[in-house]
Protein backbone atom coordinates (compact mmCIF):
# COMPACT_ATOMS: atom_id res chain seq x y z
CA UNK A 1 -73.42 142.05 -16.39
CA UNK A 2 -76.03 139.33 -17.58
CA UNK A 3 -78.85 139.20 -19.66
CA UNK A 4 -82.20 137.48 -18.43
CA UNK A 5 -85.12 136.96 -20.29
CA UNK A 6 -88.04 136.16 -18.45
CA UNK A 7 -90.93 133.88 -19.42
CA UNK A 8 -94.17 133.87 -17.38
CA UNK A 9 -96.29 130.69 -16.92
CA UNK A 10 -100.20 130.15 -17.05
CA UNK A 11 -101.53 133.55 -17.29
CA UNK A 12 -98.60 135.25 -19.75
CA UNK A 13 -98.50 138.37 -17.87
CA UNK A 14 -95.17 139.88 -18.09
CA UNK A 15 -95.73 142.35 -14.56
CA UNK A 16 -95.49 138.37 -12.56
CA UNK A 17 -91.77 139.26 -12.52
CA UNK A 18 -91.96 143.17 -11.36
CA UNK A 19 -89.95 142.04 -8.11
CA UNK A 20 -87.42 139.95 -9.82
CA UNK A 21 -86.20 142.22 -12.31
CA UNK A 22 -85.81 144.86 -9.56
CA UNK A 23 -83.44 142.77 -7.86
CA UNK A 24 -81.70 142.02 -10.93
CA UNK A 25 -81.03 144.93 -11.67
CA UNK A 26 -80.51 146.20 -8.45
CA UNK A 27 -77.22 143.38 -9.31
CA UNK A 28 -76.16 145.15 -12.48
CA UNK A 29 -78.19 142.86 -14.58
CA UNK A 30 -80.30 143.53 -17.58
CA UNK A 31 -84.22 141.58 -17.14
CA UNK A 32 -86.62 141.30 -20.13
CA UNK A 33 -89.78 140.61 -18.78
CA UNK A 34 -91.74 138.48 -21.61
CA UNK A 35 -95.59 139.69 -21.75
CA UNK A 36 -97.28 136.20 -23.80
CA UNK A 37 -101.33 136.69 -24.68
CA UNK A 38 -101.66 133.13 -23.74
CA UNK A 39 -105.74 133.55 -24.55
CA UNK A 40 -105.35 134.36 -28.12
CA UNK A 41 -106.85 131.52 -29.45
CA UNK A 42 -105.05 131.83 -33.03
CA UNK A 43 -101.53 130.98 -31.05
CA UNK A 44 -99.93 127.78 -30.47
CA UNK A 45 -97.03 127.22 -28.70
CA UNK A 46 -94.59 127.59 -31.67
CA UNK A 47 -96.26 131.35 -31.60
CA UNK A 48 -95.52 131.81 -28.03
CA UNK A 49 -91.87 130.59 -28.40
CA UNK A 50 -91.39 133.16 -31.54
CA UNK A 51 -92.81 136.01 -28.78
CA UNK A 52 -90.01 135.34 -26.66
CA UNK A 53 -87.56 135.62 -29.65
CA UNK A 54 -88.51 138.28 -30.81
CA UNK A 55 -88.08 140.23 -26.81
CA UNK A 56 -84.57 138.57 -26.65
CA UNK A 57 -82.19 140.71 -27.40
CA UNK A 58 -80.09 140.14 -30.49
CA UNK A 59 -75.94 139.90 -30.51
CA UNK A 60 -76.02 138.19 -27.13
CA UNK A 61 -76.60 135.46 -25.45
CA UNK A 62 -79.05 135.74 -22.68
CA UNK A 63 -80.12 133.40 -19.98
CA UNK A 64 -83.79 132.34 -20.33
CA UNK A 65 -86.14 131.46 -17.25
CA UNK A 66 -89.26 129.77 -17.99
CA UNK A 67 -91.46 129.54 -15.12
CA UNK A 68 -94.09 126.66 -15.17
CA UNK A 69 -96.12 126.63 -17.99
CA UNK A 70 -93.41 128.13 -19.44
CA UNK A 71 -91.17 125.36 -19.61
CA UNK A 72 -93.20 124.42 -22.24
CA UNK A 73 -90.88 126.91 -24.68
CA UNK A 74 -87.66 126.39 -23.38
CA UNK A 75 -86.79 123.93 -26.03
CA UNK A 76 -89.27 125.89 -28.70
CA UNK A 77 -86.63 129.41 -28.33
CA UNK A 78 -84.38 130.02 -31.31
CA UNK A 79 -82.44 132.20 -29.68
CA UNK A 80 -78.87 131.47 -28.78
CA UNK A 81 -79.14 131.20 -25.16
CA UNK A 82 -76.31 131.48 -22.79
CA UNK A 83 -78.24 128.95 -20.08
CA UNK A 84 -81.97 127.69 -19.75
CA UNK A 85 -83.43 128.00 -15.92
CA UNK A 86 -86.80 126.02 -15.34
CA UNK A 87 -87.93 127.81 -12.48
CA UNK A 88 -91.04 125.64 -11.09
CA UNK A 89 -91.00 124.29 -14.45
CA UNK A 90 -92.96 121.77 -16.78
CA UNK A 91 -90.55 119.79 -18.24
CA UNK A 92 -91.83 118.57 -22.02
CA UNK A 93 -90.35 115.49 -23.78
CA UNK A 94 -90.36 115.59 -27.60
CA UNK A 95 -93.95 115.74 -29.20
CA UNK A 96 -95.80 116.40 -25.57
CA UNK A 97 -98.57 118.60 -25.11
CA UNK A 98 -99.25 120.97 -22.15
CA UNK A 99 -102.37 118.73 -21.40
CA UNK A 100 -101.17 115.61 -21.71
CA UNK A 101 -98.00 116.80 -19.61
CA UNK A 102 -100.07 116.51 -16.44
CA UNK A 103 -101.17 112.71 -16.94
CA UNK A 104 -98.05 111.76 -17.96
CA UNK A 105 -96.12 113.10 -15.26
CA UNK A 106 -98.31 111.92 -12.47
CA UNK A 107 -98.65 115.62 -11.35
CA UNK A 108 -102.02 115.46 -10.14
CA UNK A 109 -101.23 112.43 -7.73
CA UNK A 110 -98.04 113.73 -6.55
CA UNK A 111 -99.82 117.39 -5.35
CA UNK A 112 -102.42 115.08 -3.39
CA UNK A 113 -99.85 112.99 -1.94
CA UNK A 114 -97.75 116.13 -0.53
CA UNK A 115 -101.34 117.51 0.97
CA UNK A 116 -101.97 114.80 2.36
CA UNK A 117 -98.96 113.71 3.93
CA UNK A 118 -98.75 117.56 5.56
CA UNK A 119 -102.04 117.30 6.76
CA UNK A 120 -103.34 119.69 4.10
CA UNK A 121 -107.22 119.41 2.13
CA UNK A 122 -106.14 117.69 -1.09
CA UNK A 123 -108.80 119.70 -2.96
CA UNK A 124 -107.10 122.01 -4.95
CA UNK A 125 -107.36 125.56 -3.76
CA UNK A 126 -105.94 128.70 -5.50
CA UNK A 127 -105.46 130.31 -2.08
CA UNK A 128 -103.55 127.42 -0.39
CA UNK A 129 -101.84 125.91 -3.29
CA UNK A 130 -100.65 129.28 -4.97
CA UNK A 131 -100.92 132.28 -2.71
CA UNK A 132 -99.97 130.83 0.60
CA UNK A 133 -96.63 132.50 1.13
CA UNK A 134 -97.27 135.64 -0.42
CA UNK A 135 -97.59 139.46 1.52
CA UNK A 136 -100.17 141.61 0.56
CA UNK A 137 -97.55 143.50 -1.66
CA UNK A 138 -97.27 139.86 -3.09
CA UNK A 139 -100.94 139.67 -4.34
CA UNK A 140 -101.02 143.13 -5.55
CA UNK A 141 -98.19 142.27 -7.57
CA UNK A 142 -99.93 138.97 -9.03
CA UNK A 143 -102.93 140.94 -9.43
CA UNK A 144 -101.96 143.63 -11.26
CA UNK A 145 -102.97 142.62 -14.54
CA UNK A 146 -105.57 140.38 -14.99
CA UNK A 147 -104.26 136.80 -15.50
CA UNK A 148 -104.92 135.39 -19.00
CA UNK A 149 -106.49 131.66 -19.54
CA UNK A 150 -104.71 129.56 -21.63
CA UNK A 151 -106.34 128.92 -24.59
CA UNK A 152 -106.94 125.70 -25.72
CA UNK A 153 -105.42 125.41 -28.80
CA UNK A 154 -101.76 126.10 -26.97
CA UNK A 155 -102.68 123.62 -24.05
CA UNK A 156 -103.41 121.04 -27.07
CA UNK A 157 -100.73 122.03 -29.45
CA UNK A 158 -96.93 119.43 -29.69
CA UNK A 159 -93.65 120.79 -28.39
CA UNK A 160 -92.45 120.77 -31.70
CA UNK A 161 -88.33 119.58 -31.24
CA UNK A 162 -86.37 116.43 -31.36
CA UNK A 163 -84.01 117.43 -28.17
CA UNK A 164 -83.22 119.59 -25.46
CA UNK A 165 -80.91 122.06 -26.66
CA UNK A 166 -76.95 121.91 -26.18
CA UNK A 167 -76.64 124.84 -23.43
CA UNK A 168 -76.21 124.51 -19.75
CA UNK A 169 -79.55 123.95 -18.10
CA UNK A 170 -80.72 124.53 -14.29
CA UNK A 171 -83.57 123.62 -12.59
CA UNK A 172 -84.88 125.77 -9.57
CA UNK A 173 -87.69 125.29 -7.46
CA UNK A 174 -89.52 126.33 -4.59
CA UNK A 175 -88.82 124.08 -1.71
CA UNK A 176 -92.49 125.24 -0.33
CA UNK A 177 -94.14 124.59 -3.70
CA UNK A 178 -97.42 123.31 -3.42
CA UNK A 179 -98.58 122.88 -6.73
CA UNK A 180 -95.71 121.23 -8.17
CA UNK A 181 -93.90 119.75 -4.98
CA UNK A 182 -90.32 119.63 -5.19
CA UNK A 183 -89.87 115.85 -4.77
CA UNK A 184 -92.10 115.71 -7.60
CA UNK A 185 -89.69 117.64 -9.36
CA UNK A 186 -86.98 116.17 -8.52
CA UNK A 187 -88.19 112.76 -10.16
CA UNK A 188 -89.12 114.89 -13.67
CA UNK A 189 -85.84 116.54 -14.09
CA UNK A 190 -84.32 113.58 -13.36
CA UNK A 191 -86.14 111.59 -15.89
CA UNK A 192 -86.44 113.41 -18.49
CA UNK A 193 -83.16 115.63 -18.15
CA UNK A 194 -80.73 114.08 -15.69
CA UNK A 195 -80.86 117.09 -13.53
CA UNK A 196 -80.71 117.57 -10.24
CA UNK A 197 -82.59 120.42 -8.50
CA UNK A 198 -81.77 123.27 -6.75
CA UNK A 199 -83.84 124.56 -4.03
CA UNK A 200 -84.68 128.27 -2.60
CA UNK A 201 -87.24 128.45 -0.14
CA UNK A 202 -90.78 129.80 -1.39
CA UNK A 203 -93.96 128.45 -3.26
CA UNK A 204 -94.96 127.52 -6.73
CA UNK A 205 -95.10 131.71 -7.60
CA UNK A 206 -91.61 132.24 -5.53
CA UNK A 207 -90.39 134.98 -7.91
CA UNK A 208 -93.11 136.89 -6.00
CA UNK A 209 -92.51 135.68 -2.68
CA UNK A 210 -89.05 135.27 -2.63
CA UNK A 211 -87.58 137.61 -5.46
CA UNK A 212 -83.73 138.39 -3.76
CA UNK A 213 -83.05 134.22 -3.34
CA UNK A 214 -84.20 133.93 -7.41
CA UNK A 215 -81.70 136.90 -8.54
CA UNK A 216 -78.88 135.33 -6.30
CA UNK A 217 -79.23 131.94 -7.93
CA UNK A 218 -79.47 133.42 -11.30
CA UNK A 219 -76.87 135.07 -11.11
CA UNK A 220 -74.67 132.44 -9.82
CA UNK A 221 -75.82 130.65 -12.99
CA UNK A 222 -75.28 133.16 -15.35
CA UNK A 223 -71.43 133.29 -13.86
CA UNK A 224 -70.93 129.64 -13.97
């Protein structure tokens, strides 16, 4: 039995991974589902991070997953962590910001380029570039709280930490990720953590769409 402690990107709301920690468990895993109040204006990312120690459980080491946005915090966590997952995941360098992230990552340019060369309208579109592979029970599950807006002073504030921390990392994404394409993230991890990535198949919100995959490649990591 593992430990997994689940961090929710760009919205904070901890009910995005209702699917996946029914399949963990369904495994004999424990899941911690992270809930982050990403519009509280008083919070930085250093306040985030501490939320997520403070829901990992003590005496053990977990694995964390940061989804997205919440890749951000992977290196922020003072938690011992058994493994680090970046599932869909911005990857920060030392002193970055969540806003300058996109700029200096070319993400922008690289989500145009995959539209473009599949045929797709470049403009973005929450529909086509998030929701596209999900089921009705899908949506319900993304809807179920209402998403919370990062506030500004988090999407300004430095990833406060001089390296990536010593503990096995992966990176996962969706091979069907529009948002963050997966070529595109296969050029980040490489560059800034000389990873490769692993693909399962599914979008940029693929713990919704694709929740069994997820579990199975967590737990393959958590038993490396």
């Amino acid at each position: 039995m593992s430990s997994f402690v689940l961090v929710p990107g760009a919205g904070g709301n901890a009910s995005y991974w209702s699917r996946l920690v029914a399949e963990l468990e369904r495994r004999g895993h424990v899941a911690i589902a992270v809930d982050l109040p990403e519009d509280d204006p008083s919070l930085d990312l250093a306040d985030w991070a501490a939320l997520v120690d403070a829901a990992t459980p003590s005496g053990e080491e977990a694995v964390g997953v940061f989804q997205s946005l919440g890749g951000f915090l992977a290196p922020l966590v003072r938690s011992p962590l058994r493994a680090i997952v970046l599932l869909n995941a911005m990857i920060p360098v030392p002193g970055e910001s969540p806003d300058e992230w996109w700029g200096a990552t070319g993400s922008g340019e690289a989500m145009r380029a995959a539209d473009l060369a599949a045929g797709r309208d470049p403009e973005f579109d929450l529909e086509r570039h998030f929701f596209h592979d999900l089921d009705d029970e899908g949506r319900a599950v993304v809807f179920a709280e209402t998403p919370r807006e990062p506030s500004s002073t988090a999407m300004a504030s430095k990833a406060e930490f001089t390296r990536w921390p010593d503990v096995p990392t992966h990176v996962l994404a969706g091979r069907d990720d529009r948002f963050f394409p997966v070529d595109f993230q296969r050029r980040v991890a490489h560059d800034r953590l000389g990873r490769d990535v692993d693909e399962v198949r599914g979008g940029h919100l693929v713990a919704v769409s694709n929740p069994a995959a997820v579990a199975e490649r967590l737990a393959a990591y958590a038993g490396s």
